[in-house]
PDB file of N, CA and C in Angstrom:
ATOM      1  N   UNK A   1      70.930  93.402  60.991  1.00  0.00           N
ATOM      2  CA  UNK A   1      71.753  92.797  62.022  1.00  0.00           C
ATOM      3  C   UNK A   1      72.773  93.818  62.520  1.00  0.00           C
ATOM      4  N   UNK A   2      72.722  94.092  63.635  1.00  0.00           N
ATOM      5  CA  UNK A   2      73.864  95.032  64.567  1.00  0.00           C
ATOM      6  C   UNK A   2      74.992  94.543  64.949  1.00  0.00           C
ATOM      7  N   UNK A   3      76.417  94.571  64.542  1.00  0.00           N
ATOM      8  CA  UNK A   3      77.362  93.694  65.041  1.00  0.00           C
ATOM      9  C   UNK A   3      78.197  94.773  66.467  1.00  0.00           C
ATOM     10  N   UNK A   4      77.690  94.633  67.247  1.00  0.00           N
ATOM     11  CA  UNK A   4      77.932  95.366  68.481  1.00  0.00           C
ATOM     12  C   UNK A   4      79.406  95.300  68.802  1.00  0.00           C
ATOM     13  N   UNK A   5      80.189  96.598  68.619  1.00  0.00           N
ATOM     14  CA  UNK A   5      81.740  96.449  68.597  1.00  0.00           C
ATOM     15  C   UNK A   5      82.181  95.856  70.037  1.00  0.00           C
ATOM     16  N   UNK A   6      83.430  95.101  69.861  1.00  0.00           N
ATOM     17  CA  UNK A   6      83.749  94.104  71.414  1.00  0.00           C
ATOM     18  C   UNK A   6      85.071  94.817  71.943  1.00  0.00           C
ATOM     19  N   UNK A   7      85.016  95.354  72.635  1.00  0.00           N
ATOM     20  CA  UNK A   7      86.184  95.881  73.160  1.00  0.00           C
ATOM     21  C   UNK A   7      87.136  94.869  74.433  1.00  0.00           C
ATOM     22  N   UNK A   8      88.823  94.746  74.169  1.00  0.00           N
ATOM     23  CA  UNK A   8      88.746  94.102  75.160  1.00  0.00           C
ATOM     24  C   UNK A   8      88.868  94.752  76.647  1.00  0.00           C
ATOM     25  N   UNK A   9      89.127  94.316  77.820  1.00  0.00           N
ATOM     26  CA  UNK A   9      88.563  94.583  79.132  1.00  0.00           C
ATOM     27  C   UNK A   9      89.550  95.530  79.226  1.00  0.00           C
ATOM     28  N   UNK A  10      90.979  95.755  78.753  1.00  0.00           N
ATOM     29  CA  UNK A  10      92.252  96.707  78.917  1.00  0.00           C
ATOM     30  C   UNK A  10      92.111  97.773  78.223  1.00  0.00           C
ATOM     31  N   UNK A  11      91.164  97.300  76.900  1.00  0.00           N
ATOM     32  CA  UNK A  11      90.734  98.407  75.864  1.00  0.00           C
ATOM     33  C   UNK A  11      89.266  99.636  76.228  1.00  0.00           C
ATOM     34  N   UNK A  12      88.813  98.787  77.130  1.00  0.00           N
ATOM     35  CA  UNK A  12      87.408  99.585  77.864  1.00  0.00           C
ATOM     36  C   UNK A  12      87.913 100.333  78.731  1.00  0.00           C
ATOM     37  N   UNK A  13      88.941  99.777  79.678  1.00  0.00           N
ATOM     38  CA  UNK A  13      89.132 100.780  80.805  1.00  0.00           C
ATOM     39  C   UNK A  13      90.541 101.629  80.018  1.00  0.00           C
ATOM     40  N   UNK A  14      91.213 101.432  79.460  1.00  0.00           N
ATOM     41  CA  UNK A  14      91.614 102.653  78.851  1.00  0.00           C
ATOM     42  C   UNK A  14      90.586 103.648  78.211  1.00  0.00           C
ATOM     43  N   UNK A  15      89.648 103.351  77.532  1.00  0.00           N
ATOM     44  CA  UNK A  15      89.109 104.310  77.444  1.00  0.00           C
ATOM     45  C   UNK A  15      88.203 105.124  78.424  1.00  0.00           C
ATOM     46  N   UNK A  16      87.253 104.511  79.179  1.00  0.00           N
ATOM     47  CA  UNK A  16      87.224 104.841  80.069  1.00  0.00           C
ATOM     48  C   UNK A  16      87.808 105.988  81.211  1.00  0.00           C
ATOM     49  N   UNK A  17      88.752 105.752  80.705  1.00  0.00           N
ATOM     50  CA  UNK A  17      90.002 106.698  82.220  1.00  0.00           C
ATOM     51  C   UNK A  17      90.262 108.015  80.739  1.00  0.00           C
ATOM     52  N   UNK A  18      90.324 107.522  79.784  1.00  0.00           N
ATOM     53  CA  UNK A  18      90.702 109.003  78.558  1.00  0.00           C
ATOM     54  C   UNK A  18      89.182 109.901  78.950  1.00  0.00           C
ATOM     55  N   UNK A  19      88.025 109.137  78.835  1.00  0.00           N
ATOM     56  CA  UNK A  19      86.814 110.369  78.998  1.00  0.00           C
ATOM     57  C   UNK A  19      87.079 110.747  80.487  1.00  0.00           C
ATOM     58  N   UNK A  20      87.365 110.237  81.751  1.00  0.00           N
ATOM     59  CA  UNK A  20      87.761 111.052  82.560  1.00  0.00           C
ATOM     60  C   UNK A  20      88.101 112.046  82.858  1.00  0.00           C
ATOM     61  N   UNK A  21      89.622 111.204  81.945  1.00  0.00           N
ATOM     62  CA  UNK A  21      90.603 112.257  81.811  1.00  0.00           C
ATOM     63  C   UNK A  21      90.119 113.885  81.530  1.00  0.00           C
ATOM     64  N   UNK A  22      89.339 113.845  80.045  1.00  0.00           N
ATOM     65  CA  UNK A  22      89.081 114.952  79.267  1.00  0.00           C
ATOM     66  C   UNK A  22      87.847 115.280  80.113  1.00  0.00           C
ATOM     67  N   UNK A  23      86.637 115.007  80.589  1.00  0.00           N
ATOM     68  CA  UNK A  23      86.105 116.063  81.404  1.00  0.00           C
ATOM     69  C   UNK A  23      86.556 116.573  82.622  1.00  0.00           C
ATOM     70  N   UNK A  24      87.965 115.890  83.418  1.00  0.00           N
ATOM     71  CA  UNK A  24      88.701 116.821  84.195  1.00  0.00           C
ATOM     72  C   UNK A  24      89.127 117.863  83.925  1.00  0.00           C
ATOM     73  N   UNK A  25      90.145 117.857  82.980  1.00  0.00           N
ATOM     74  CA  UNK A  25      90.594 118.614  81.823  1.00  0.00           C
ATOM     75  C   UNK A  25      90.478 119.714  81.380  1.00  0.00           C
ATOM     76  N   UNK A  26      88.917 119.475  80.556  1.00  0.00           N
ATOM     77  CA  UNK A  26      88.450 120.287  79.381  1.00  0.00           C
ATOM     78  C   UNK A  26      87.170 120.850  80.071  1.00  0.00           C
ATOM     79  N   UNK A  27      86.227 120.069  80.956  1.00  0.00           N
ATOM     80  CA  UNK A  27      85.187 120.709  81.610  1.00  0.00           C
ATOM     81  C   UNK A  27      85.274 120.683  83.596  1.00  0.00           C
ATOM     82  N   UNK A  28      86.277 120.341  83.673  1.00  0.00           N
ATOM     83  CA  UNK A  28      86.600 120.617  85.453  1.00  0.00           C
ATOM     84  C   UNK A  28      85.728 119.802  86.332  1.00  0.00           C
ATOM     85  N   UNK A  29      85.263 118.459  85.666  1.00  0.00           N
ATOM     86  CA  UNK A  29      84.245 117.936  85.968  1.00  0.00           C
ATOM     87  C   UNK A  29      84.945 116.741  86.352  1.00  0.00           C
ATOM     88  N   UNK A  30      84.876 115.915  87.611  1.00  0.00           N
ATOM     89  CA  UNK A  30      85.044 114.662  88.013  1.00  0.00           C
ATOM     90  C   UNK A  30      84.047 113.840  87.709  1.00  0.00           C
ATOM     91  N   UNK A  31      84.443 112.815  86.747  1.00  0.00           N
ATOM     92  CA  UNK A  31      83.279 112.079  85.949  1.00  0.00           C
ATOM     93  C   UNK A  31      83.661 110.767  86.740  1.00  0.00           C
ATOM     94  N   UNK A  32      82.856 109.874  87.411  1.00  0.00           N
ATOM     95  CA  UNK A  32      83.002 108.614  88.283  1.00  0.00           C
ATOM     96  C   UNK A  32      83.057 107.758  86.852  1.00  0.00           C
ATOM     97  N   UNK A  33      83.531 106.629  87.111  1.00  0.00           N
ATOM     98  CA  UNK A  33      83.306 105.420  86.441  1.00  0.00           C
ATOM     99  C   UNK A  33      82.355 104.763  85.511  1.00  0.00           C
ATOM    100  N   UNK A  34      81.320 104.867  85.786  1.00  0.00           N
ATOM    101  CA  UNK A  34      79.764 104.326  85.843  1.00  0.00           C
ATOM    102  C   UNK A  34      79.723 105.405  84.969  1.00  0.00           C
ATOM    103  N   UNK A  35      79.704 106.692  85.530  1.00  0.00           N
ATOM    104  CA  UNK A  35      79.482 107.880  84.333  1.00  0.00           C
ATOM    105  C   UNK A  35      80.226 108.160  83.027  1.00  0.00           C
ATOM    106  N   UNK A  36      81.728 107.627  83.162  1.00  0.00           N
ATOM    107  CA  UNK A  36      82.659 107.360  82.143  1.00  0.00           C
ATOM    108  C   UNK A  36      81.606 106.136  81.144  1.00  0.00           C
ATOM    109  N   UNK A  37      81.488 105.437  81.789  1.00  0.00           N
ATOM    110  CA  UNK A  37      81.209 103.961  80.508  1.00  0.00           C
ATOM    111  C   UNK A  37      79.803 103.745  80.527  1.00  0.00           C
ATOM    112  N   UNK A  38      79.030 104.793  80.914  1.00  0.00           N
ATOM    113  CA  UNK A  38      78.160 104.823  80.121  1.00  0.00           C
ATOM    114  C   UNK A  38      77.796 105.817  78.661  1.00  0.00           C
ATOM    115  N   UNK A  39      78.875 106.898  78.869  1.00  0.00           N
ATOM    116  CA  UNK A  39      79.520 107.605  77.705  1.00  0.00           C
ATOM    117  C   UNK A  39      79.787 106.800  76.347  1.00  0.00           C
ATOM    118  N   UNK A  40      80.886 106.468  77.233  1.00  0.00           N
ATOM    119  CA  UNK A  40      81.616 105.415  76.525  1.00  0.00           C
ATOM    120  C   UNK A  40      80.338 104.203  75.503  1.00  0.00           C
ATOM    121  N   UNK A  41      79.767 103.526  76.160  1.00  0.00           N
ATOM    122  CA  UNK A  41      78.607 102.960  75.805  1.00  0.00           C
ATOM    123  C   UNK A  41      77.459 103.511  74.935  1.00  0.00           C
ATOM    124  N   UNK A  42      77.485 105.151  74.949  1.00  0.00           N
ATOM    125  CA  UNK A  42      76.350 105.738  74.372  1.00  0.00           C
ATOM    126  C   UNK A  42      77.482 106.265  72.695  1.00  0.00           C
ATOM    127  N   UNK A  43      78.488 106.281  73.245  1.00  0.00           N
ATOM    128  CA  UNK A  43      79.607 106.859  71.519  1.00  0.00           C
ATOM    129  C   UNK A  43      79.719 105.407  70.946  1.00  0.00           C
ATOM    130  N   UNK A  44      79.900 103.981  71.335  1.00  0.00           N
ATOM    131  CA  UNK A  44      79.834 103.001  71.041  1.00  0.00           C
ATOM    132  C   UNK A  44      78.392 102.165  70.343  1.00  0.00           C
ATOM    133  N   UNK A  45      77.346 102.934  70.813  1.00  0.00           N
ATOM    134  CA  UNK A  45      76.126 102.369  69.975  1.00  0.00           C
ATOM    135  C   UNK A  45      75.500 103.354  68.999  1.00  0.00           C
ATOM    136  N   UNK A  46      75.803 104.969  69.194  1.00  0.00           N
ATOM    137  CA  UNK A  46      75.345 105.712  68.534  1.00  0.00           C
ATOM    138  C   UNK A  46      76.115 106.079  67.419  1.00  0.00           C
ATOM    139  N   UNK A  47      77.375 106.482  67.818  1.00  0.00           N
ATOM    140  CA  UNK A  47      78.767 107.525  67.206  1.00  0.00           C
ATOM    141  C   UNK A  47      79.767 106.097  65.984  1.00  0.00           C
ATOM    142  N   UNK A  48      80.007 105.171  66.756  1.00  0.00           N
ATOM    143  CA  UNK A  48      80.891 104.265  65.859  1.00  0.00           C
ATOM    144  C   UNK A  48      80.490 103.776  64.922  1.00  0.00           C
ATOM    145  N   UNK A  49      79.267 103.167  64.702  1.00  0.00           N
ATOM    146  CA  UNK A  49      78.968 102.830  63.520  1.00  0.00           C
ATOM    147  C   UNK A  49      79.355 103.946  62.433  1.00  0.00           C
ATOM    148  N   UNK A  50      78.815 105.016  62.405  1.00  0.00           N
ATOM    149  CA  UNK A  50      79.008 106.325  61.449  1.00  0.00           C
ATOM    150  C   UNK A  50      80.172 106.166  61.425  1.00  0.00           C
ATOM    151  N   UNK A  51      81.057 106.014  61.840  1.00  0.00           N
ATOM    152  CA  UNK A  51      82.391 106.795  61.769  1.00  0.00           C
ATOM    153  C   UNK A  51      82.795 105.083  61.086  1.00  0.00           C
ATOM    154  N   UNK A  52      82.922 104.131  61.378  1.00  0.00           N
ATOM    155  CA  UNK A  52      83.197 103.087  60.706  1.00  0.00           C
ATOM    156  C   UNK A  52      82.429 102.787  59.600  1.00  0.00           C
ATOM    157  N   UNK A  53      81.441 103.146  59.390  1.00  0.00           N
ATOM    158  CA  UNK A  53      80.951 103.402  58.004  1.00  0.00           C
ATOM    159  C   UNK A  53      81.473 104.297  56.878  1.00  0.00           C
ATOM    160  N   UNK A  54      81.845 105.559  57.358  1.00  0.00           N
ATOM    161  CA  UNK A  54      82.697 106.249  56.929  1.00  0.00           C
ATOM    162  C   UNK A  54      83.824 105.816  56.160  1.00  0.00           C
ATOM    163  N   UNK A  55      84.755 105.200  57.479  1.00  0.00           N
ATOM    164  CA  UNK A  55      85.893 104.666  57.230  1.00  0.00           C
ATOM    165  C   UNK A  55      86.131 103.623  55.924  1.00  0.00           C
ATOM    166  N   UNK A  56      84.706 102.647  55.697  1.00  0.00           N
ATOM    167  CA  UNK A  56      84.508 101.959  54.949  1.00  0.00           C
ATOM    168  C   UNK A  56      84.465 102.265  53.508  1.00  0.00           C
ATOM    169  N   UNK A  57      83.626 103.595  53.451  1.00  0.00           N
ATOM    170  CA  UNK A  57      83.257 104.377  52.182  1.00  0.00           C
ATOM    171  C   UNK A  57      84.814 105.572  51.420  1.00  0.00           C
ATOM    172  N   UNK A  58      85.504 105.458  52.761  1.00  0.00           N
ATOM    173  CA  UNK A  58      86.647 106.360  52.280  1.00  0.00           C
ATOM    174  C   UNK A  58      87.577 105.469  51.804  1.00  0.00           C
ATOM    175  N   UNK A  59      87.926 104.017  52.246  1.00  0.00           N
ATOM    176  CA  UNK A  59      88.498 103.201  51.737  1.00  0.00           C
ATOM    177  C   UNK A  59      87.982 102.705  50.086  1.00  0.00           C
ATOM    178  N   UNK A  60      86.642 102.397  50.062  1.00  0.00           N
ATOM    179  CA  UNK A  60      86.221 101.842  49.121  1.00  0.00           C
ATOM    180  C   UNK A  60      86.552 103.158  47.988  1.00  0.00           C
ATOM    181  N   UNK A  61      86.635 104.547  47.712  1.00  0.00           N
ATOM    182  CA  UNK A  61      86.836 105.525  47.178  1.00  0.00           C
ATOM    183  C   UNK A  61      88.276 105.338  46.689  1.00  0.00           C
ATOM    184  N   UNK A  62      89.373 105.481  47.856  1.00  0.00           N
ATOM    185  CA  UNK A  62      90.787 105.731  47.499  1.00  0.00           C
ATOM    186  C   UNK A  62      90.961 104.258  46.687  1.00  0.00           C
ATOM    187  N   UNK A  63      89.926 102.673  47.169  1.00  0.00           N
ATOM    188  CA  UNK A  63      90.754 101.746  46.218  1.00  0.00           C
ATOM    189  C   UNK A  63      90.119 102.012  44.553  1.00  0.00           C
ATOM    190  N   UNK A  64      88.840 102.444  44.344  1.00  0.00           N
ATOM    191  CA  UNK A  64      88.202 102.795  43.176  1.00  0.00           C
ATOM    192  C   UNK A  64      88.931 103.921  42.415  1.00  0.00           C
ATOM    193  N   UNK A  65      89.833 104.572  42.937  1.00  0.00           N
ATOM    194  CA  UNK A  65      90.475 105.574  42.390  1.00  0.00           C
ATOM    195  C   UNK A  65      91.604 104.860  42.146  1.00  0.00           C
ATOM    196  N   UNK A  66      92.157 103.880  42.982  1.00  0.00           N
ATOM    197  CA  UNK A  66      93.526 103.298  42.087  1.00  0.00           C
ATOM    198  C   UNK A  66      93.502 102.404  41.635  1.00  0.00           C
ATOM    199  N   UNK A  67      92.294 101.811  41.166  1.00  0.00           N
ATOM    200  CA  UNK A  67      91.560 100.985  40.336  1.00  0.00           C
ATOM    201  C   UNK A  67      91.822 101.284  38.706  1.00  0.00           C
ATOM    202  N   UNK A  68      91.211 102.772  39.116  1.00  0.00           N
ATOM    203  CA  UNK A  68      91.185 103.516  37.857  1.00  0.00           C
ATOM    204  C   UNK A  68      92.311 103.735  37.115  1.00  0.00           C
ATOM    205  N   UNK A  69      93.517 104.156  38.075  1.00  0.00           N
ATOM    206  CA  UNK A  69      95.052 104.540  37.767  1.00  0.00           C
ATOM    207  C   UNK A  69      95.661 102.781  37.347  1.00  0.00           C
ATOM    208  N   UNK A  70      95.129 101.409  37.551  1.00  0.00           N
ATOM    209  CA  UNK A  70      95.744 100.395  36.997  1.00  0.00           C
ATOM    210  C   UNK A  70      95.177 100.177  36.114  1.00  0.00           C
ATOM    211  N   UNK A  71      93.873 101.023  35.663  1.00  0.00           N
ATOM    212  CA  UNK A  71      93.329 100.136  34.214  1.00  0.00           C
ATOM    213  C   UNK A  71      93.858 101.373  33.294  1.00  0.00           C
ATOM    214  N   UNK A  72      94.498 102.723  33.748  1.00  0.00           N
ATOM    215  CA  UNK A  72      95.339 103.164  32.686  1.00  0.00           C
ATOM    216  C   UNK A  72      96.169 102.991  32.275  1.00  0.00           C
ATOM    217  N   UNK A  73      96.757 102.011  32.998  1.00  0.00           N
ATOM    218  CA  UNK A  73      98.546 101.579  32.471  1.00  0.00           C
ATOM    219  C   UNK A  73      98.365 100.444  31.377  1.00  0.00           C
ATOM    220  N   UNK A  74      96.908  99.833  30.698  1.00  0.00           N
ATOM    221  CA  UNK A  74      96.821  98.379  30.230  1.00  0.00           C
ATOM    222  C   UNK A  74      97.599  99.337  28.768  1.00  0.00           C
ATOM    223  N   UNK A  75      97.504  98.363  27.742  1.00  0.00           N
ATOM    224  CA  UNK A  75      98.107  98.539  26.499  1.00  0.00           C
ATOM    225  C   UNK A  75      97.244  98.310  25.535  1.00  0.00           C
TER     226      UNK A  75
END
């Protein structure tokens, strides 16, 4: 099951206008709209999962490590 991340409509077009932004920027490139969010759309089905998976596995680590540091304090 794919839980397809929901962005809201203030949260899309901010991003949106940031990839703009950065291929004005960084590659001198006027990126239209349509070309922004479908970017946007291709880092959102390909790129986020990984990186929120990640996020998941780095959490689950730092709490297993202070897991470890409360079962040294028992008596």
């Amino acid at each position: 099951m794919h839980n397809r991340l929901k962005l809201s409509k203030e949260k899309r077009e901010s991003m949106i206008c940031a990839i703009q932004t950065y291929f004005l920027q960084e590659r001198d490139e006027d990126l239209g709209e349509l070309a922004a969010s479908l970017i946007l759309d291709f880092f959102l089905e390909k790129l986020a999962p990984e990186i929120y998976n990640q996020g998941i596995w780095d959490s689950h680590h730092y709490l297993s490590e202070r897991l470890e540091d409360l079962l040294g304090i028992q008596i």
